[in-house]
Protein backbone atom coordinates (compact mmCIF):
# COMPACT_ATOMS: atom_id res chain seq x y z
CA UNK A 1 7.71 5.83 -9.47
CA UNK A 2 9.35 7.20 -6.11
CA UNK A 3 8.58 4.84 -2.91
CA UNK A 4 6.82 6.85 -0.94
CA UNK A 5 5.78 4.66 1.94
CA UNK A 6 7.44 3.69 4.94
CA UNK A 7 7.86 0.86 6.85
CA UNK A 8 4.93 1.21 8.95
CA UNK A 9 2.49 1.99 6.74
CA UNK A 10 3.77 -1.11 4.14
CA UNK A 11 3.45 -3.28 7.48
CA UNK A 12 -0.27 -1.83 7.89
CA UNK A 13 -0.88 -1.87 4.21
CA UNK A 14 0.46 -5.48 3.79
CA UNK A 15 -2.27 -6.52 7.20
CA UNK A 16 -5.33 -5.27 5.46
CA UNK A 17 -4.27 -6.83 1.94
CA UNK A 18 -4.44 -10.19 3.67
CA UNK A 19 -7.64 -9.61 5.75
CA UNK A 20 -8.93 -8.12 2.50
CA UNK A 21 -8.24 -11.05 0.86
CA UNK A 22 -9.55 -13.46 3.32
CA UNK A 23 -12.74 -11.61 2.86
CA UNK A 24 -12.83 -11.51 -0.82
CA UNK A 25 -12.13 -15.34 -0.53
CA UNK A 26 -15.16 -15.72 2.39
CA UNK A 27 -17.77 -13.22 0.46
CA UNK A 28 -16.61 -14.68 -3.00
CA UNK A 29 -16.19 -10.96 -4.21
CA UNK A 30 -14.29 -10.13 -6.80
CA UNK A 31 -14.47 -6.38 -6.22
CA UNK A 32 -13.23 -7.07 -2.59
CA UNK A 33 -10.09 -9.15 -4.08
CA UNK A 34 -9.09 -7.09 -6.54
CA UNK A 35 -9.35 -4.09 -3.62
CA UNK A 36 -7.00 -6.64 -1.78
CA UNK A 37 -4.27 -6.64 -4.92
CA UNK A 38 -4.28 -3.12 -5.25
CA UNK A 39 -3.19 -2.82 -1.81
CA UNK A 40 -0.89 -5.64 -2.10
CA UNK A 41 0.57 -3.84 -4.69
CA UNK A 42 0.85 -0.58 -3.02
CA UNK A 43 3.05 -2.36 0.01
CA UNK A 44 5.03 -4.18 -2.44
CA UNK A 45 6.14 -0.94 -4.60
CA UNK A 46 6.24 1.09 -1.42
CA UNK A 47 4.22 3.58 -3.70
CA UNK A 48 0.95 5.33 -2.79
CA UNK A 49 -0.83 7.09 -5.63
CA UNK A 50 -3.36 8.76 -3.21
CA UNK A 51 0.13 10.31 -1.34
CA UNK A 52 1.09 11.09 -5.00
CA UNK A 53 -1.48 13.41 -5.37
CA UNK A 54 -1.00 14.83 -2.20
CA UNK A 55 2.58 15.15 -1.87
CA UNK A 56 2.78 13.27 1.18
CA UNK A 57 6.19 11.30 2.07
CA UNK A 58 6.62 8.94 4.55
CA UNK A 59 9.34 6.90 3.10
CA UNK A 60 12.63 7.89 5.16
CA UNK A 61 14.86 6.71 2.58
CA UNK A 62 13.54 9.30 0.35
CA UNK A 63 13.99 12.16 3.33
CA UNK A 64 17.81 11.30 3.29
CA UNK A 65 18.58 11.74 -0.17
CA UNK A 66 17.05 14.81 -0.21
CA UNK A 67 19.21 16.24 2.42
């Protein structure tokens, strides 16, 4: 999979994973946590599948090897 996610949105990504979690862990949800993970994941990876269908890139490393 091609990162397609920059730093900023990883950063943002990675700040509602944990306040996801937190609430998962307050609400005892499982749906909630496993909401958290996926976003977790998605900053980890620096892969978006909803950008995947879209074709958006935000990932500058990406930008300069196309060049």
């Amino acid at each position: 999979m091609p990162k397609n996610i920059g730093i900023v949105d990883r950063l943002v990504r990675l700040f509602l994973a944990f306040t996801f979690l937190f609430l998962a862990w307050w609400e005892s949800s499982w749906i909630i946590l496993v909401f958290s993970l996926f976003i977790f994941y998605e900053a980890v990876a620096s892969w978006c599948l909803f950008y995947q269908l879209i074709g958006k890139n935000t990932c500058p490393i990406d930008k300069i090897k196309n060049n």
